[in-house]
C-alpha atoms as a PDB file:
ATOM      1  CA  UNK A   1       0.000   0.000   0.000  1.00  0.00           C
ATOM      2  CA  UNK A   2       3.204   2.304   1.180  1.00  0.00           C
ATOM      3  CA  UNK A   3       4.462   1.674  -2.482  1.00  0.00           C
ATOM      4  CA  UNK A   4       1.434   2.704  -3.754  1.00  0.00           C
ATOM      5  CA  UNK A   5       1.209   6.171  -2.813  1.00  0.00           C
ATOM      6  CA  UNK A   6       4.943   6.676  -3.351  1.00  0.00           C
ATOM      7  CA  UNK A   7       4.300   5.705  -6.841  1.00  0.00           C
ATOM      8  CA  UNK A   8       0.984   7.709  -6.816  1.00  0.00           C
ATOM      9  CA  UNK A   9       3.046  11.271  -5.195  1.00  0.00           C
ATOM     10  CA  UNK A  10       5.744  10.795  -7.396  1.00  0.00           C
ATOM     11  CA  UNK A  11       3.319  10.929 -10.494  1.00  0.00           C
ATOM     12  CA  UNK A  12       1.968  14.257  -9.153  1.00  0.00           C
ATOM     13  CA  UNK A  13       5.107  15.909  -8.529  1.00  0.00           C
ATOM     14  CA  UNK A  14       5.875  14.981 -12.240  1.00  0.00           C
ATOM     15  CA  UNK A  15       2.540  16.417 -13.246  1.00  0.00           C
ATOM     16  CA  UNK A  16       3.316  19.594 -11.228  1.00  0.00           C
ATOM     17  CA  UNK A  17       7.338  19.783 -12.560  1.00  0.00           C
ATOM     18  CA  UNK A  18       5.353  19.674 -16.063  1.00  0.00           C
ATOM     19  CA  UNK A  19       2.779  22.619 -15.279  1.00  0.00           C
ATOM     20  CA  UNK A  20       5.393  24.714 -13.929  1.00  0.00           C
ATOM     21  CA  UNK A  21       7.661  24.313 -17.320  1.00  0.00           C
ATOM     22  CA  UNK A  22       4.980  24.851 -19.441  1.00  0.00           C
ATOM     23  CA  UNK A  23       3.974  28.066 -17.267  1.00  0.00           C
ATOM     24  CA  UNK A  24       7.978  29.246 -17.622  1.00  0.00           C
ATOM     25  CA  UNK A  25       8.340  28.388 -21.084  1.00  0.00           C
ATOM     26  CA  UNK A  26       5.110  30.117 -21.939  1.00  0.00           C
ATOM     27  CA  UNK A  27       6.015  33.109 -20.401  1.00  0.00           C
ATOM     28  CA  UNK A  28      10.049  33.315 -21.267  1.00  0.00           C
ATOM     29  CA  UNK A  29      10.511  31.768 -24.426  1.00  0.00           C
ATOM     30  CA  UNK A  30       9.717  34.368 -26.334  1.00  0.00           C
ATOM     31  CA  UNK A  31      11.616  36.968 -24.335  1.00  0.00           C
ATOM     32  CA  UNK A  32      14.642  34.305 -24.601  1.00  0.00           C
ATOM     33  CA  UNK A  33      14.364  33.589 -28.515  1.00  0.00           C
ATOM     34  CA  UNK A  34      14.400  37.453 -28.935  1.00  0.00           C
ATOM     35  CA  UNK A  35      17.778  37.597 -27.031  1.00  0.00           C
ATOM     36  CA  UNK A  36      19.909  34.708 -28.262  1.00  0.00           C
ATOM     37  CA  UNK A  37      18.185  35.511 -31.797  1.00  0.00           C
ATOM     38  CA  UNK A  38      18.238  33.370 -34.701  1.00  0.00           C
ATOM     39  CA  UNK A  39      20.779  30.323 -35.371  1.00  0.00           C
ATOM     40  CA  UNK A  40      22.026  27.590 -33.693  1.00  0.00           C
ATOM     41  CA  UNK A  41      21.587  28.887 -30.228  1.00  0.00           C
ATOM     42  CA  UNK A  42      17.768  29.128 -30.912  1.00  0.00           C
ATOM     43  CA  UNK A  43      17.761  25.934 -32.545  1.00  0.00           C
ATOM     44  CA  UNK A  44      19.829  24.233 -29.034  1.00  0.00           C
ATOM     45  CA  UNK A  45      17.531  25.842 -26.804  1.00  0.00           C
ATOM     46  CA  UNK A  46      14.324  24.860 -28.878  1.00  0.00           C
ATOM     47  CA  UNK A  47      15.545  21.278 -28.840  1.00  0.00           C
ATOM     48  CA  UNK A  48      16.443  21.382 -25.014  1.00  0.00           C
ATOM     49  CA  UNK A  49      12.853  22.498 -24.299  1.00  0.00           C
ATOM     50  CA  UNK A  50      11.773  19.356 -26.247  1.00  0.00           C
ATOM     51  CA  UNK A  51      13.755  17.464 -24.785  1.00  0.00           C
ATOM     52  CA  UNK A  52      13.221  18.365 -21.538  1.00  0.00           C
ATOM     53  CA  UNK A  53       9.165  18.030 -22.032  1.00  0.00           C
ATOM     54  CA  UNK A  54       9.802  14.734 -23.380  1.00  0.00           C
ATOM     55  CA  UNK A  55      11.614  13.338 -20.152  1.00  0.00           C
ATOM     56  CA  UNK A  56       9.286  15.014 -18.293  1.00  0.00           C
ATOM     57  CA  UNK A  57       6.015  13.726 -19.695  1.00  0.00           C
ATOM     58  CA  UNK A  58       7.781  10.150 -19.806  1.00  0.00           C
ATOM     59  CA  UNK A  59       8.194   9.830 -16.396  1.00  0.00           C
ATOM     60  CA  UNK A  60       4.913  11.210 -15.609  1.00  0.00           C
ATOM     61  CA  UNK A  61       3.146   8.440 -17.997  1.00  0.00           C
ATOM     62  CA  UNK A  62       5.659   5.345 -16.765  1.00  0.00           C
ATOM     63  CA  UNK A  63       4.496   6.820 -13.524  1.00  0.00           C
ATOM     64  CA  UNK A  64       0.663   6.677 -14.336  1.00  0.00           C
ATOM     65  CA  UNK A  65       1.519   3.252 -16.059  1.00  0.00           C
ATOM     66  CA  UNK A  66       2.952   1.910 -13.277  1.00  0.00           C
ATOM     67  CA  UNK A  67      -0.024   3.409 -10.520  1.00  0.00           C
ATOM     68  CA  UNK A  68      -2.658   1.564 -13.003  1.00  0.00           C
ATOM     69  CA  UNK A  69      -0.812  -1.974 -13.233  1.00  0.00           C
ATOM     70  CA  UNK A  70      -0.811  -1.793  -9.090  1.00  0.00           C
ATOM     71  CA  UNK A  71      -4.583  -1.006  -8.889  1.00  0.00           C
ATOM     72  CA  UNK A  72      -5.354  -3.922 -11.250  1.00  0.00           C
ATOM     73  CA  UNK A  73      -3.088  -6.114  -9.292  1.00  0.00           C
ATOM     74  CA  UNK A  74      -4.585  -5.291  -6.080  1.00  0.00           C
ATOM     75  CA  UNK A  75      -8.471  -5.639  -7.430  1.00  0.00           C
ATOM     76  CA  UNK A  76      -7.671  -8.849  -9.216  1.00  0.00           C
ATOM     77  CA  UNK A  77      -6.381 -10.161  -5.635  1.00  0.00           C
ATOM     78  CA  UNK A  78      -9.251  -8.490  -4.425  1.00  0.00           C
ATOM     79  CA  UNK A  79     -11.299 -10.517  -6.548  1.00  0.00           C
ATOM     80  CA  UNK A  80     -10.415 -14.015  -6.092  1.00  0.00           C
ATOM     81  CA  UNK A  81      -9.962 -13.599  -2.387  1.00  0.00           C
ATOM     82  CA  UNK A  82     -13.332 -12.141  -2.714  1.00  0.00           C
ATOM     83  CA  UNK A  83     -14.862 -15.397  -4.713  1.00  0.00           C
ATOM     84  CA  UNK A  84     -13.045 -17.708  -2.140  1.00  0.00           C
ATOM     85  CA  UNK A  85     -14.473 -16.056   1.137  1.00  0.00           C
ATOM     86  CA  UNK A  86     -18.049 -15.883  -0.426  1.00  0.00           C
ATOM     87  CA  UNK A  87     -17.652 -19.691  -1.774  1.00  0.00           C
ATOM     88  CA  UNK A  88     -16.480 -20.421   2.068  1.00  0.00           C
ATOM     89  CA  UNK A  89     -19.440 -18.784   3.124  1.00  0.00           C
ATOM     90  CA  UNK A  90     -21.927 -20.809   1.183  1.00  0.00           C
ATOM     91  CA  UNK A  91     -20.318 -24.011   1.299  1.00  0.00           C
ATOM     92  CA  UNK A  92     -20.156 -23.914   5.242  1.00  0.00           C
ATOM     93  CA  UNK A  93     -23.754 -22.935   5.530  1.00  0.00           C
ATOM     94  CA  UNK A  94     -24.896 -25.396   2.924  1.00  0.00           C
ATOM     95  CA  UNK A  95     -22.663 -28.198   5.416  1.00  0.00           C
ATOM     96  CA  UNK A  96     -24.859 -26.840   8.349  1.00  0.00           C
ATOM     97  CA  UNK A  97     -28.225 -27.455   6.985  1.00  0.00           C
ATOM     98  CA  UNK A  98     -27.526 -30.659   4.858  1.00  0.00           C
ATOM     99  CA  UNK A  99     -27.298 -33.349   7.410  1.00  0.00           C
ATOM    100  CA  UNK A 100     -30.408 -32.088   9.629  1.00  0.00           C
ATOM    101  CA  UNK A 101     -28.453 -31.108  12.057  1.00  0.00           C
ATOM    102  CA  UNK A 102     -26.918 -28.317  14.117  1.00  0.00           C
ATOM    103  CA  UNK A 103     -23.855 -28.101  16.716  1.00  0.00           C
ATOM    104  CA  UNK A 104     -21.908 -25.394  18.894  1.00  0.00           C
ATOM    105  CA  UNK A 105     -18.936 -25.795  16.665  1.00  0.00           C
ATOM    106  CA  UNK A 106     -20.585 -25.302  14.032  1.00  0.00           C
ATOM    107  CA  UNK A 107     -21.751 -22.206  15.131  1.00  0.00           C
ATOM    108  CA  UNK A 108     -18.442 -20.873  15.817  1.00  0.00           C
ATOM    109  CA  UNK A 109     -17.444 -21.578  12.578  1.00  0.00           C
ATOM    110  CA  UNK A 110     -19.320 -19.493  11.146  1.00  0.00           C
ATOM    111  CA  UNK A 111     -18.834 -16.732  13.454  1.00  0.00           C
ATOM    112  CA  UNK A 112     -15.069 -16.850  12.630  1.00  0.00           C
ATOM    113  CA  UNK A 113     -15.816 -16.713   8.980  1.00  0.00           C
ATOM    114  CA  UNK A 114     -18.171 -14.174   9.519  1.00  0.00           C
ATOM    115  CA  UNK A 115     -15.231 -11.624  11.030  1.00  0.00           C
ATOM    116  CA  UNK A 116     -13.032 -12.781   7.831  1.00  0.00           C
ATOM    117  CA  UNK A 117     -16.351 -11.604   5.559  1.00  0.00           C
ATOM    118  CA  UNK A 118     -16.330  -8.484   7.516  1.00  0.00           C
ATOM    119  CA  UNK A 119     -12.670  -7.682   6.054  1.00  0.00           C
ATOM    120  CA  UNK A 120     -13.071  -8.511   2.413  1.00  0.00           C
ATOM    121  CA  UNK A 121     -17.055  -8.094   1.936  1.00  0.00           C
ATOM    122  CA  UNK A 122     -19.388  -5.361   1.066  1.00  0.00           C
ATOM    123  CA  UNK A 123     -21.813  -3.634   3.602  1.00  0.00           C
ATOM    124  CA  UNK A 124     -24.928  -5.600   2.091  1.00  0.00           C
ATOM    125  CA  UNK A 125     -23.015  -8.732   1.617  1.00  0.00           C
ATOM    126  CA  UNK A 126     -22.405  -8.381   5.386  1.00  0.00           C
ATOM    127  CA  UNK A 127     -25.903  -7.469   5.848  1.00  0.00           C
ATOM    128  CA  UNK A 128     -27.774  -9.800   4.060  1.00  0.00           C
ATOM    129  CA  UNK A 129     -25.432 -12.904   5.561  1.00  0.00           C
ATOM    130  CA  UNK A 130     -25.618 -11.455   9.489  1.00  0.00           C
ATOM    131  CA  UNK A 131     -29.992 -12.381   8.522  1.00  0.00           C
ATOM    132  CA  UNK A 132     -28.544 -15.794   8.005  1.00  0.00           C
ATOM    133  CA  UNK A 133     -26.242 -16.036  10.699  1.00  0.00           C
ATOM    134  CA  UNK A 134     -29.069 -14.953  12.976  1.00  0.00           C
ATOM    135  CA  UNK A 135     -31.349 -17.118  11.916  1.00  0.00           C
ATOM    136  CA  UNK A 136     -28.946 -20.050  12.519  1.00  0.00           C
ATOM    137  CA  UNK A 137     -28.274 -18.556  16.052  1.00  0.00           C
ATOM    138  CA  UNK A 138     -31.769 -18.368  17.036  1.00  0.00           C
ATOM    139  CA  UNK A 139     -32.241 -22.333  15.654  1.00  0.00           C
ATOM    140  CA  UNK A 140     -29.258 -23.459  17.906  1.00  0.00           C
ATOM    141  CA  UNK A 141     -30.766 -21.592  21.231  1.00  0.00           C
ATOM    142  CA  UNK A 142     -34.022 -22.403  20.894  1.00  0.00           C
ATOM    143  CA  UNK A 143     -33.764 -25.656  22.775  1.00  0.00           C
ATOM    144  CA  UNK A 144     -30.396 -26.759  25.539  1.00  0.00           C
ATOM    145  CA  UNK A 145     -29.761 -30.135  22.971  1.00  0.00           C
ATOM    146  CA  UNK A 146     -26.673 -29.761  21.001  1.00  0.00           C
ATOM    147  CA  UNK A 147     -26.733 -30.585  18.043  1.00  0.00           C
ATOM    148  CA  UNK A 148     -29.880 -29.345  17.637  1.00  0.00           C
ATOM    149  CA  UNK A 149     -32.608 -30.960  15.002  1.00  0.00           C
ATOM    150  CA  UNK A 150     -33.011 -28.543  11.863  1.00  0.00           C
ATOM    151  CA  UNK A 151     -36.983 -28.743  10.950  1.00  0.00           C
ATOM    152  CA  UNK A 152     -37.891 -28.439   6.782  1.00  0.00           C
ATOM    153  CA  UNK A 153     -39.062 -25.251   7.770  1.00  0.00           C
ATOM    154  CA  UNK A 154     -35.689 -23.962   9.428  1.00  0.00           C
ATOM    155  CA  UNK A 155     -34.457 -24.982   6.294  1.00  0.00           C
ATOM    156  CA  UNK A 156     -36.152 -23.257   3.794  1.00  0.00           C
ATOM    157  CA  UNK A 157     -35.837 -19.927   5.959  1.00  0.00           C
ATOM    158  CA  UNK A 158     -31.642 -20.528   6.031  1.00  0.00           C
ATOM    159  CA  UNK A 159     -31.903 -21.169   2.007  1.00  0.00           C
ATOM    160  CA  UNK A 160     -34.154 -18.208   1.964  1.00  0.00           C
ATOM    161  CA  UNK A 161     -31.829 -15.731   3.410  1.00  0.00           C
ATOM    162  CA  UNK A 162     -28.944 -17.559   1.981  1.00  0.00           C
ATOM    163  CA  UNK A 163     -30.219 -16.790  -1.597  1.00  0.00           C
ATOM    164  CA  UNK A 164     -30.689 -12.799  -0.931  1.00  0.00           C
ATOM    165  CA  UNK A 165     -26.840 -13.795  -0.034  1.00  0.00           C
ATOM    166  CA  UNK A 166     -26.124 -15.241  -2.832  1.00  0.00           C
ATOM    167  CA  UNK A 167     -27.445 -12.244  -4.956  1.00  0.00           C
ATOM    168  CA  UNK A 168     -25.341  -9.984  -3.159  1.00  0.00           C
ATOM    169  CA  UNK A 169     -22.823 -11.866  -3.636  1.00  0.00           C
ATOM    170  CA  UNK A 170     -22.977 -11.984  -7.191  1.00  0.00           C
ATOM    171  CA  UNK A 171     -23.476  -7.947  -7.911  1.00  0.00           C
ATOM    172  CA  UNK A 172     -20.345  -7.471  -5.718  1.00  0.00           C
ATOM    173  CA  UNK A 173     -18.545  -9.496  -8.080  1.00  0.00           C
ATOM    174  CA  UNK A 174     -19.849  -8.184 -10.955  1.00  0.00           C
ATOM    175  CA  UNK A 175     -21.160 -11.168 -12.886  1.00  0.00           C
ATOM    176  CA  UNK A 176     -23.648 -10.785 -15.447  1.00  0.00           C
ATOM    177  CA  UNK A 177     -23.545  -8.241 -18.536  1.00  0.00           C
ATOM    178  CA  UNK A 178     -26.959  -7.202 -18.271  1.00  0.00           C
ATOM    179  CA  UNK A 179     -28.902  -5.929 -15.367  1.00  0.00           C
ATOM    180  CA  UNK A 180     -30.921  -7.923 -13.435  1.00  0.00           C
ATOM    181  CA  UNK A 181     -34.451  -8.218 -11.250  1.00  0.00           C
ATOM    182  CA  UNK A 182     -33.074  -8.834  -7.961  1.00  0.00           C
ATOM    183  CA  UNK A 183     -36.257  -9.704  -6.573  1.00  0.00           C
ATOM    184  CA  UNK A 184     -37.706 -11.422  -9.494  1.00  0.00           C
ATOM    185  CA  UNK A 185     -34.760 -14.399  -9.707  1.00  0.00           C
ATOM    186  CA  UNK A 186     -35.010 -14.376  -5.685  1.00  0.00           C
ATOM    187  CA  UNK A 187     -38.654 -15.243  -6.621  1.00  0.00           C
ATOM    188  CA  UNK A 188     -37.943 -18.396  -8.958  1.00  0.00           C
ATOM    189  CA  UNK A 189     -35.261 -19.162  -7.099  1.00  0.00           C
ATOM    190  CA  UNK A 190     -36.755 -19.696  -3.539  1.00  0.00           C
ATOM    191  CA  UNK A 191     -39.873 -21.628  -5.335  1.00  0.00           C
ATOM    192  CA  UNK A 192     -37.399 -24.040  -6.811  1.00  0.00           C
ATOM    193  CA  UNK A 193     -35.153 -24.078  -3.381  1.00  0.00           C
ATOM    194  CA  UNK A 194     -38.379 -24.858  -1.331  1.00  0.00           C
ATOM    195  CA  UNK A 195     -38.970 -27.996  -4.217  1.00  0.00           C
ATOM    196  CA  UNK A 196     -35.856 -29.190  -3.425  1.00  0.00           C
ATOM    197  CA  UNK A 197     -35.864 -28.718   0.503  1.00  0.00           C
ATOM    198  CA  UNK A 198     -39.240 -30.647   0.044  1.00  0.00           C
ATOM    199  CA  UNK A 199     -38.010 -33.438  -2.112  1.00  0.00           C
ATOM    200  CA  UNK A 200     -39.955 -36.905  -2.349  1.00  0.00           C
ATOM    201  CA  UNK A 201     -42.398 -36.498   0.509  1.00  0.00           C
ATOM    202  CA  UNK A 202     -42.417 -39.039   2.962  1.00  0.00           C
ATOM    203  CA  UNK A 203     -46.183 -40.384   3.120  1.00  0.00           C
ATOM    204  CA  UNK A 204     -45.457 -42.706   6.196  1.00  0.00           C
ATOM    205  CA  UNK A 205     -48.751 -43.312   7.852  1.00  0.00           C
ATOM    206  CA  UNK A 206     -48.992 -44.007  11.405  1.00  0.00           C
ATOM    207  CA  UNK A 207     -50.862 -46.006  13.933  1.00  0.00           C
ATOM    208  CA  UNK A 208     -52.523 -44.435  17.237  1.00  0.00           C
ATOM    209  CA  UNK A 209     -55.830 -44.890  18.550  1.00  0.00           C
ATOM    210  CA  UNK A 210     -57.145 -47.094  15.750  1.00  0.00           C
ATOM    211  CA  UNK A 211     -56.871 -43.860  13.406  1.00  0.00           C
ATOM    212  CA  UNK A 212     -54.171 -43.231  11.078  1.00  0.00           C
ATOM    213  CA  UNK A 213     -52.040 -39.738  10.895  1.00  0.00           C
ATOM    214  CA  UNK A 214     -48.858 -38.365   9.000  1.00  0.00           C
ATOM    215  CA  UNK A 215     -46.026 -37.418  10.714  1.00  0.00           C
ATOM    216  CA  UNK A 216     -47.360 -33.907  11.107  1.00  0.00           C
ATOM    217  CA  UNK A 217     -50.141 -34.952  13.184  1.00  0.00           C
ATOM    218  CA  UNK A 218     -49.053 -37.948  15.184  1.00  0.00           C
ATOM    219  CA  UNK A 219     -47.944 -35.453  17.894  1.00  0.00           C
ATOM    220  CA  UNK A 220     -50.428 -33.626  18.249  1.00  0.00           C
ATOM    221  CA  UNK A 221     -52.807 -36.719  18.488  1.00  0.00           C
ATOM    222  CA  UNK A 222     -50.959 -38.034  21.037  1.00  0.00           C
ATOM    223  CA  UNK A 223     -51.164 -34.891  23.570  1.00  0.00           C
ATOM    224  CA  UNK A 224     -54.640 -34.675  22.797  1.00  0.00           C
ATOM    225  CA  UNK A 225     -55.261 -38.462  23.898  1.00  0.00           C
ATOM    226  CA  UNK A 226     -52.883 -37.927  27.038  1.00  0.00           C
ATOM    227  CA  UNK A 227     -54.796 -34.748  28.439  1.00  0.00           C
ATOM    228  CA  UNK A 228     -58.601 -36.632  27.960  1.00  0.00           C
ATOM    229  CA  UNK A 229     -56.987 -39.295  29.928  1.00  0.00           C
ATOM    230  CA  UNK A 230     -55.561 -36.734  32.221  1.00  0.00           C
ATOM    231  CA  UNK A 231     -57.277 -34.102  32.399  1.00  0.00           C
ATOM    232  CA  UNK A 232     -56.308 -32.628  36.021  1.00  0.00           C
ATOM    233  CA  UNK A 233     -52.564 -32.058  34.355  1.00  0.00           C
ATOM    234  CA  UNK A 234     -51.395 -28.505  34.708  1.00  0.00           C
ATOM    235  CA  UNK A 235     -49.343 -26.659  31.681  1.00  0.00           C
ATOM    236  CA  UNK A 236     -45.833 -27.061  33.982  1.00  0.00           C
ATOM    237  CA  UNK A 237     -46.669 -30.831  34.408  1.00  0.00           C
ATOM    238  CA  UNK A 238     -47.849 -31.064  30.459  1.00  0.00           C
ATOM    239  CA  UNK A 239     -43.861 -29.837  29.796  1.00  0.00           C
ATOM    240  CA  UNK A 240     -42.484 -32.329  31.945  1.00  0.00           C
ATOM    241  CA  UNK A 241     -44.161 -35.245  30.957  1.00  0.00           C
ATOM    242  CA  UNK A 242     -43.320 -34.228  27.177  1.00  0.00           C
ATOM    243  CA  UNK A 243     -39.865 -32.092  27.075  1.00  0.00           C
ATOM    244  CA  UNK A 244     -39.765 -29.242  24.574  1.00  0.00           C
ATOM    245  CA  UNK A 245     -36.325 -31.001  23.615  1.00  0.00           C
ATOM    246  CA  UNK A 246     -38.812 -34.074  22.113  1.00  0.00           C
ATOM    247  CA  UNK A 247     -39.319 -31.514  18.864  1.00  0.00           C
ATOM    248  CA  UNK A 248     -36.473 -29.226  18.991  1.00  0.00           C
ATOM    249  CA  UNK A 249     -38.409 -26.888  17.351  1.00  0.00           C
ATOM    250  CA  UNK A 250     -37.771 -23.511  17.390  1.00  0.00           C
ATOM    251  CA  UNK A 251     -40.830 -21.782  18.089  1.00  0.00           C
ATOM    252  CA  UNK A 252     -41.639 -24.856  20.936  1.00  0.00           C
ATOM    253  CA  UNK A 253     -43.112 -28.244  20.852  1.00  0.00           C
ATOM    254  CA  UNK A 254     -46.108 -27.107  22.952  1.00  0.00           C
ATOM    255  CA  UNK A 255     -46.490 -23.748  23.640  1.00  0.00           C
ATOM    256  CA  UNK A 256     -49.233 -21.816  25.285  1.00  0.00           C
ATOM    257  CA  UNK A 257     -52.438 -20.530  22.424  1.00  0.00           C
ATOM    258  CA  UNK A 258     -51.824 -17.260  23.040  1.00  0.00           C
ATOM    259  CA  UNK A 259     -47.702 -17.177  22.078  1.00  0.00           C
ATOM    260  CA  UNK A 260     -48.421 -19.629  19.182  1.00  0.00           C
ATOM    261  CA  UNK A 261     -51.436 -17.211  17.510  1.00  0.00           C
ATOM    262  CA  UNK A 262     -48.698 -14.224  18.590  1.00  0.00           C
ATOM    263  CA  UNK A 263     -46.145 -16.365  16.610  1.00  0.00           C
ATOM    264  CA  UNK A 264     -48.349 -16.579  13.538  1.00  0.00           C
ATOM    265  CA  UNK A 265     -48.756 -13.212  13.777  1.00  0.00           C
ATOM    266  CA  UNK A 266     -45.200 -12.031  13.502  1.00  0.00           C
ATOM    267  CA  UNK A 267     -44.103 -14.607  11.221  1.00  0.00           C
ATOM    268  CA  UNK A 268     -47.148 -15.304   8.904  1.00  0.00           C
ATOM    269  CA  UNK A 269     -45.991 -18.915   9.151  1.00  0.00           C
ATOM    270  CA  UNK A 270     -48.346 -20.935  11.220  1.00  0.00           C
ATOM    271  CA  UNK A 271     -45.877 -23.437  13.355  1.00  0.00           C
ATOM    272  CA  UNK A 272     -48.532 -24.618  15.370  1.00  0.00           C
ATOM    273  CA  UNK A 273     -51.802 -26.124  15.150  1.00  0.00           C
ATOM    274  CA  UNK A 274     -54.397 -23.207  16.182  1.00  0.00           C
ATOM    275  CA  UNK A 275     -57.428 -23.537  14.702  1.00  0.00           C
ATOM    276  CA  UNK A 276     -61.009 -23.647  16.365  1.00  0.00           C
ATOM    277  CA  UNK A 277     -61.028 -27.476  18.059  1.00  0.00           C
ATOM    278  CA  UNK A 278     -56.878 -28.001  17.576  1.00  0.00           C
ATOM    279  CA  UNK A 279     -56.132 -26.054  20.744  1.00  0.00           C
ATOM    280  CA  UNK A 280     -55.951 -28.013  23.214  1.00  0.00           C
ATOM    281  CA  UNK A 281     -57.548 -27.193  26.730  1.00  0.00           C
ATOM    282  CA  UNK A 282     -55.943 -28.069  30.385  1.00  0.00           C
ATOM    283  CA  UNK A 283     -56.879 -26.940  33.508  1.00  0.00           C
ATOM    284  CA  UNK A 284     -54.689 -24.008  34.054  1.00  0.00           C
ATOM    285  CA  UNK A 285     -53.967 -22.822  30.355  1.00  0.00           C
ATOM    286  CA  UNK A 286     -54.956 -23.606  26.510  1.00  0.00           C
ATOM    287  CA  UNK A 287     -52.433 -24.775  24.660  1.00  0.00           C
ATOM    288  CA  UNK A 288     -51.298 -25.458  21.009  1.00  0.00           C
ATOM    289  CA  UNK A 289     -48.717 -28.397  19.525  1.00  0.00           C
ATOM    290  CA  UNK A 290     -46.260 -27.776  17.145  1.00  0.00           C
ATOM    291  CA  UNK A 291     -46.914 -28.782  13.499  1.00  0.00           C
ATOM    292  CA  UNK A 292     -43.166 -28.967  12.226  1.00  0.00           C
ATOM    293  CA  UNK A 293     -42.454 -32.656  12.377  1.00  0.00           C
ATOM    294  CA  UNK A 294     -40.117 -34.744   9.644  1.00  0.00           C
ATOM    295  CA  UNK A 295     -38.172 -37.046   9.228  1.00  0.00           C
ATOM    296  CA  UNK A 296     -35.175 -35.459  11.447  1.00  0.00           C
ATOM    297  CA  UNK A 297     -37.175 -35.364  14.770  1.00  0.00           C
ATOM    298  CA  UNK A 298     -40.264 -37.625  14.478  1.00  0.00           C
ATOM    299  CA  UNK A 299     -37.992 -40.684  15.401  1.00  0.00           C
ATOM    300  CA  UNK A 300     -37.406 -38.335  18.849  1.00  0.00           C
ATOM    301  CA  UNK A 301     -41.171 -38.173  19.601  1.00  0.00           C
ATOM    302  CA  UNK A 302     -41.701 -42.128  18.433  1.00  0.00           C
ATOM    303  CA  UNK A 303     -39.515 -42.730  21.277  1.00  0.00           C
ATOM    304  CA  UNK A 304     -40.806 -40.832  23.786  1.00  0.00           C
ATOM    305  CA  UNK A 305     -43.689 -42.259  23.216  1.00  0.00           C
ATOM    306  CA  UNK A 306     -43.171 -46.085  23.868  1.00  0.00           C
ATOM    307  CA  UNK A 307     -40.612 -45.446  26.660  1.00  0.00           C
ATOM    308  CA  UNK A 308     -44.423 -43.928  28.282  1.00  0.00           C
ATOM    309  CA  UNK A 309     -45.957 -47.329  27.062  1.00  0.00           C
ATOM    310  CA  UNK A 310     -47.865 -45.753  24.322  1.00  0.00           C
ATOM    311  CA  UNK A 311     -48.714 -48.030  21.212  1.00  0.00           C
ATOM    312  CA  UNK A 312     -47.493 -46.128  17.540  1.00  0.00           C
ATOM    313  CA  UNK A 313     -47.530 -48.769  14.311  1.00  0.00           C
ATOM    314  CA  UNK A 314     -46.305 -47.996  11.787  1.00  0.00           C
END
């Protein structure tokens, strides 16, 4: 960088030395022509102005040469460090969310690339990627398990936010000779991320109470059953019996009406069944049961529920 702005003063003092001799020979040369007259002297001095403009202007241009190869060294380093930490980026959060799952170190990783992204990166690259980071964050405290279970839902919000990233990404680096609909490709491309995230649905039926239900409603069946059969159980005891750590869900397993209709609210997502006749009543507070269940935490509730003797077929 010190180099730099030598090379970058030393081009200015040339441009000044060549401002100043224009200014003197503009103003003597024809008071000097006039005294040395015509002949050889004029023609020496005539060619010793040239001469001397031609240095001058030759060093100022080798200068300006020189000044312009640095900056396209630096911005091509620039540039591929750029590509790497942004590849980094993606490729770590992409490790996060592809096997289900979600540890402390992970975490941390991601915090330490986030301070390398804070050297190299834009302002809305760093922006748009702290939304992912915090998302992540508020996935891996919502429960005291570690890892922690990462729902389809939790999923598509990371890949959400990851492809606003993504786009940032992209106009930082400058690819693409025409300009674009930011919002439009987000569009398209969060339909065809949430087909993906989706995949071949799992249609396994189960088994409770001689009726059959998905994986989505097996859960909530099963409170339901346990509170008609005990119906003096309080909310605390409810939490007990059936840990929020069961789900790992990050808006809660079974969570008082009022927080999961608040939840809907802020969200528009609804992560909880709360319709008229799926709240479920106890003595000391209504409650509502989560409806984020796949195939990375229904195994958790399957068993829990025949360690408490209760019959699931599949």
């Amino acid at each position: 960088m010190k180099k730099l702005e030598d090379i970058r003063r030393s081009g200015n003092n040339t441009l000044v030395a060549i401002a100043i001799l224009g200014i003197a020979t503009y103003l003597g040369f024809t008071p000097l022509f006039e005294l040395v007259g015509a002949g050889v002297a004029a023609n020496v001095i005539g060619a010793s102005f040239g001469a001397i403009f031609v240095i001058v202007l030759t060093m100022y241009l080798l200068n300006k040469q020189t000044e312009i190869e640095q900056e396209n060294k630096k911005s091509e380093k620039i540039f591929e460090e750029k590509v790497t930490m942004y590849k980094k980026m993606l490729q770590a959060t992409r490790s996060i969310v592809a096997d289900g799952k979600l540890s402390s170190l992970e975490t941390n990783e991601l915090s330490f690339l986030m301070t390398e992204l804070q050297m190299l990166g834009t302002n809305e690259a760093i922006d748009t990627y702290n939304l992912v980071l915090s998302e992540i964050i508020n996935i891996f405290q919502s429960t005291e398990e570690d890892p922690v279970i990462i729902t389809d839902d939790d999923k598509m919000q990371i890949y959400q936010k990851l492809s606003r990233f993504s786009l940032k990404c992209r106009t930082d680096l400058g690819i693409g000779e025409v300009s674009i609909d930011d919002e439009k490709m987000f569009n398209a491309t969060s339909e065809l991320i949430s087909a993906a995230v989706s995949g071949k649905k799992d249609r396994t039926n189960y088994n409770f109470n001689n009726k059959s239900y998905n994986k989505s409603r097996l859960p909530h069946a099963i409170i339901k059953k346990y509170i008609e059969d005990h119906p003096n159980t309080s909310y605390a005891e409810l939490l007990e019996i059936f840990p929020q750590e069961i789900g790992g869900q990050l808006y809660g397993f079974i969570v008082k009406a009022s927080d999961a209709r608040q939840t809907y609210a802020d969200t528009g997502y609804k992560r909880h069944y709360i319709k008229e006749g799926e709240i479920i009543k106890l003595i000391d507070e209504d409650i509502a049961v989560s409806n984020q269940w796949g195939v990375g935490n229904i195994p958790n509730m399957l068993d829990h529920a025949k360690k408490m003797g209760i019959q699931v077929t599949s």
